[in-house]
N, C-alpha and C. Protein backbone atom coordinates (compact mmCIF):
# COMPACT_ATOMS: atom_id res chain seq x y z
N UNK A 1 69.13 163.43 128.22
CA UNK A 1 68.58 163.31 126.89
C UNK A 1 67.08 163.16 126.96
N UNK A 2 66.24 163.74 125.99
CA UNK A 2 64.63 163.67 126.05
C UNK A 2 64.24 162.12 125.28
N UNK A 3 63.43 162.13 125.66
CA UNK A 3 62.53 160.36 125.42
C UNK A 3 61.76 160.37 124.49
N UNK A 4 61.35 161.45 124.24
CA UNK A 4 60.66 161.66 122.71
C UNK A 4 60.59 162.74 121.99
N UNK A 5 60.00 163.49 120.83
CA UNK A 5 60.45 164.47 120.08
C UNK A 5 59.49 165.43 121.05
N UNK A 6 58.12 165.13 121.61
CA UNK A 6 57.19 166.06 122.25
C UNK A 6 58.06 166.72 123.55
N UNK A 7 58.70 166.10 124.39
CA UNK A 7 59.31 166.09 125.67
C UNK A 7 60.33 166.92 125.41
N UNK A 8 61.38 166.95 124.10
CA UNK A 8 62.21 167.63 123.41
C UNK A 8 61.89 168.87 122.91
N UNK A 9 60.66 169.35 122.35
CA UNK A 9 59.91 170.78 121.90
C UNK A 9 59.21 171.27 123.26
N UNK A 10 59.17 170.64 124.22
CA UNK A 10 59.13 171.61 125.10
C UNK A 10 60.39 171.61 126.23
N UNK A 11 60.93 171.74 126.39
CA UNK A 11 62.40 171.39 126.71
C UNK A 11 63.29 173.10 125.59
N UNK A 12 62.90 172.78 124.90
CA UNK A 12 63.11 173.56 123.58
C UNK A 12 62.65 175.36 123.78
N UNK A 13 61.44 174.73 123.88
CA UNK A 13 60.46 176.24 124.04
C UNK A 13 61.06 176.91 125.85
N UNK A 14 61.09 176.22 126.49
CA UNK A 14 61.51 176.58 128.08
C UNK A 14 62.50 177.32 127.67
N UNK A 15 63.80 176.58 127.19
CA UNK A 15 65.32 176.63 126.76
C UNK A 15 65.18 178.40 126.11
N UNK A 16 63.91 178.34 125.10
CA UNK A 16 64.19 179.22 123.79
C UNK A 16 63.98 180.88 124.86
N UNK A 17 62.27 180.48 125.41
CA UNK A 17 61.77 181.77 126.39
C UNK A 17 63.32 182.20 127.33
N UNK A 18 63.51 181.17 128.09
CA UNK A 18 64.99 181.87 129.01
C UNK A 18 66.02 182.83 128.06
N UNK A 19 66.59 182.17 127.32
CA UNK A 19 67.54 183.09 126.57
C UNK A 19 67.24 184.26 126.16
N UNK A 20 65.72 184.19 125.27
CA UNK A 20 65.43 185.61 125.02
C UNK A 20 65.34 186.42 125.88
N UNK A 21 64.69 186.59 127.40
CA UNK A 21 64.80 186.76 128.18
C UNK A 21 66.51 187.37 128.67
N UNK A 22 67.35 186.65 128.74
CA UNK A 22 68.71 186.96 129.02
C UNK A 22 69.23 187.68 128.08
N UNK A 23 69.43 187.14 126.84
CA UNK A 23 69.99 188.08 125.60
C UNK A 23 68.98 189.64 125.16
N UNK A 24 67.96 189.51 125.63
CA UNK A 24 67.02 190.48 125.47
C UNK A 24 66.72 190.74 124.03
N UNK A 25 66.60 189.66 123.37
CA UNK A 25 66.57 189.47 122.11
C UNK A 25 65.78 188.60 121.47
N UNK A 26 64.91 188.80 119.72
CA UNK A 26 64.41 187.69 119.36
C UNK A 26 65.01 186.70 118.94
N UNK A 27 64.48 185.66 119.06
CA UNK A 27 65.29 184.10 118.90
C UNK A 27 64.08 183.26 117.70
N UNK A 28 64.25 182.94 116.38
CA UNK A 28 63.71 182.59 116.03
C UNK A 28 63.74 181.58 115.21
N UNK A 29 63.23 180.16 114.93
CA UNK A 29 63.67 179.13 113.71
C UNK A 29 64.03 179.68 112.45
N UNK A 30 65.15 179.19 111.96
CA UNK A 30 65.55 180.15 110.78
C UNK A 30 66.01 181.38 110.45
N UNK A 31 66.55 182.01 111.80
CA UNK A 31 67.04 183.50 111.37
C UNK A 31 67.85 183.25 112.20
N UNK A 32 69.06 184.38 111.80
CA UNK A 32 70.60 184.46 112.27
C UNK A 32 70.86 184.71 113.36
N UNK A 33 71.68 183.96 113.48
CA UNK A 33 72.28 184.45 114.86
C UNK A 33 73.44 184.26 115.44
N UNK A 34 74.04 184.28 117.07
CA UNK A 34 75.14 183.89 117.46
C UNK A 34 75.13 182.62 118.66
N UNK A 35 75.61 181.57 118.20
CA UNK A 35 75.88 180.42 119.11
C UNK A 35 75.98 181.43 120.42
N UNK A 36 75.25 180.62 121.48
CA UNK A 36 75.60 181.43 122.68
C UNK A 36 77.23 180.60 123.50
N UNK A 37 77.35 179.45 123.21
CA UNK A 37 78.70 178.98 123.53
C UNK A 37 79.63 179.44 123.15
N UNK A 38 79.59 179.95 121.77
CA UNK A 38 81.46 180.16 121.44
C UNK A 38 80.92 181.39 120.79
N UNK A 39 80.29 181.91 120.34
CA UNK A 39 80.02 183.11 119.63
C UNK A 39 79.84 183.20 118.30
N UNK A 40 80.16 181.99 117.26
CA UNK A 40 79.92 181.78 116.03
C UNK A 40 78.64 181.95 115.71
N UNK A 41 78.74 182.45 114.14
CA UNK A 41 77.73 183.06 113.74
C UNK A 41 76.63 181.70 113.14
N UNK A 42 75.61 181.80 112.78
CA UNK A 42 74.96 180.68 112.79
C UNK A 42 73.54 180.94 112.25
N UNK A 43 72.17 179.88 112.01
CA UNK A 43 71.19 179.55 112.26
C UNK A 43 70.49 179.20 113.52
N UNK A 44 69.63 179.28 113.68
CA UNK A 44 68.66 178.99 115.09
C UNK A 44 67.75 177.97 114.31
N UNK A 45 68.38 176.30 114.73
CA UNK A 45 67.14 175.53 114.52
C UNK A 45 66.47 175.22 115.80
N UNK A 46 65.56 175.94 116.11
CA UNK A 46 64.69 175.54 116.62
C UNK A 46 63.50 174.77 116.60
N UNK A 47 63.16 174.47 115.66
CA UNK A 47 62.34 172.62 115.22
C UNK A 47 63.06 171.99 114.96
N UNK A 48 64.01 171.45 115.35
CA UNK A 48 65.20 170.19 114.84
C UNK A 48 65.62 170.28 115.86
N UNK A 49 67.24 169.52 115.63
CA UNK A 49 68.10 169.37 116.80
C UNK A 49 69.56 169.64 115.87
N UNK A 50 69.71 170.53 115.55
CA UNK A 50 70.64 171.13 114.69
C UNK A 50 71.14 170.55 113.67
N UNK A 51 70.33 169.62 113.18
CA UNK A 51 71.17 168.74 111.89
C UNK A 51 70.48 169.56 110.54
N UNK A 52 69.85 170.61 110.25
CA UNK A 52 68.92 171.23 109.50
C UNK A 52 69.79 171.44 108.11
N UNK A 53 69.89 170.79 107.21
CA UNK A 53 70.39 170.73 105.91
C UNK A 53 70.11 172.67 105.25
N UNK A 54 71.05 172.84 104.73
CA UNK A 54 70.95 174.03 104.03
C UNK A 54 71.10 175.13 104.97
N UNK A 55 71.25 175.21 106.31
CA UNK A 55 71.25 175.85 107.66
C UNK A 55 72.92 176.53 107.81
N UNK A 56 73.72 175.46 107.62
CA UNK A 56 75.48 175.66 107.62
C UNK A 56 75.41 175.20 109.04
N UNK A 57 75.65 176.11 109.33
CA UNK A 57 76.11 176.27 111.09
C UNK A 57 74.33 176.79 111.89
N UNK A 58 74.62 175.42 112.16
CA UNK A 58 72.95 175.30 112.58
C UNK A 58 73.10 175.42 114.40
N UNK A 59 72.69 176.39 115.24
CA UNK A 59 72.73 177.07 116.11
C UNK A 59 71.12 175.62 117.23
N UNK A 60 71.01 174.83 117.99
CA UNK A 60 70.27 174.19 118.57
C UNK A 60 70.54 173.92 120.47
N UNK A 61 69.55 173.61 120.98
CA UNK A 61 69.97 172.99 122.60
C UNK A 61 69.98 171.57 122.31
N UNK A 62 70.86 171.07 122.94
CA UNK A 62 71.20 170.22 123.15
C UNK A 62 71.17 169.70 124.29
N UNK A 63 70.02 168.40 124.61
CA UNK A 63 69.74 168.41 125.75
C UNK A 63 70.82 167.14 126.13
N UNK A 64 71.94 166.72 125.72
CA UNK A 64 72.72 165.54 125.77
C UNK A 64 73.81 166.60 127.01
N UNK A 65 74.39 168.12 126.41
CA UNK A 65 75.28 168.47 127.10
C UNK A 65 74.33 169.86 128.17
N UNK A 66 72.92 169.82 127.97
CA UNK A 66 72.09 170.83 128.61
C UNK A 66 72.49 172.02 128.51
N UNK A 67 72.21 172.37 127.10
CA UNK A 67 73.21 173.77 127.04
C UNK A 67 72.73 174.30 125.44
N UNK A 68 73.19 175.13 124.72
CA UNK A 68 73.03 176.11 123.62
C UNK A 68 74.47 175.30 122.66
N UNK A 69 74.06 175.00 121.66
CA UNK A 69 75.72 175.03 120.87
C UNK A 69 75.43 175.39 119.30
N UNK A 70 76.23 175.12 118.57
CA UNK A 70 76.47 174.88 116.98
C UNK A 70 77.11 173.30 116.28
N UNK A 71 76.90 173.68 115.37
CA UNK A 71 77.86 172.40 114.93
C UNK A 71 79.34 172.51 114.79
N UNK A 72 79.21 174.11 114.65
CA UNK A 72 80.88 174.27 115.00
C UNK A 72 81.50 173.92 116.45
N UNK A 73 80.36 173.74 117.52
CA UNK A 73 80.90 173.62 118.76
C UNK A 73 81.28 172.20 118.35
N UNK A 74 80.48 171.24 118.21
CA UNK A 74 79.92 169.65 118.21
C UNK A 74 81.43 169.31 117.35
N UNK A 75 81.91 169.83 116.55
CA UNK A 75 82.96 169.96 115.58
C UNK A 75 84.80 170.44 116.13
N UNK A 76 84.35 171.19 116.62
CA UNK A 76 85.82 172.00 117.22
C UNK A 76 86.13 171.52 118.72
N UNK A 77 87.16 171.41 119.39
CA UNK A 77 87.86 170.77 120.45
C UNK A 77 88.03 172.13 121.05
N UNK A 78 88.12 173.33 120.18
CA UNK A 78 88.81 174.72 120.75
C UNK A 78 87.76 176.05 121.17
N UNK A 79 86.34 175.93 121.14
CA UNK A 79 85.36 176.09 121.14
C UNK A 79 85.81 177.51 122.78
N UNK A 80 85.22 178.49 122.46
CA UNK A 80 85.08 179.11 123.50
C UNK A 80 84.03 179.10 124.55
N UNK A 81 83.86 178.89 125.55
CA UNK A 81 82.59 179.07 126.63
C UNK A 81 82.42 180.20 126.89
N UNK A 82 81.24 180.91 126.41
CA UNK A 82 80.99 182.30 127.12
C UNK A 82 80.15 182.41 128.11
């Protein structure tokens, strides 16, 4: 887990550059996308930590499980790993 919100936005930005990189794709705060864990469709909060009101299925890293999820992951027991 990060120690403060600064330590967390870059943690964030590292997290954000890799994926695009892998997915070969833009990744951006506020535009659509697909959870890279289970495949659900989603938001990309990337200034938050996926609690982003008005978002739905708010798409964030999570540095608790070091990884990409949704709230549908955080939510569902049945969650696919891709």
């Amino acid at each position: 887990m990060y120690e403060n919100a600064k330590q967390y936005r870059d943690i964030v930005a590292k997290e954000v550059a890799a994926l695009k990189v892998a997915c070969k794709c833009p990744i951006h705060d506020g535009q659509a996308g697909r959870c890279p864990r289970c495949g659900r469709k989603g938001i990309w909060d990337i200034a938050g930590i996926g609690l982003h009101l008005g978002y739905g299925n708010s798409i964030y890293y999570s540095t608790v499980f070091y990884g990409w999820r949704c709230i549908m992951c955080d939510i569902s027991r049945d969650a696919v790993v891709h």
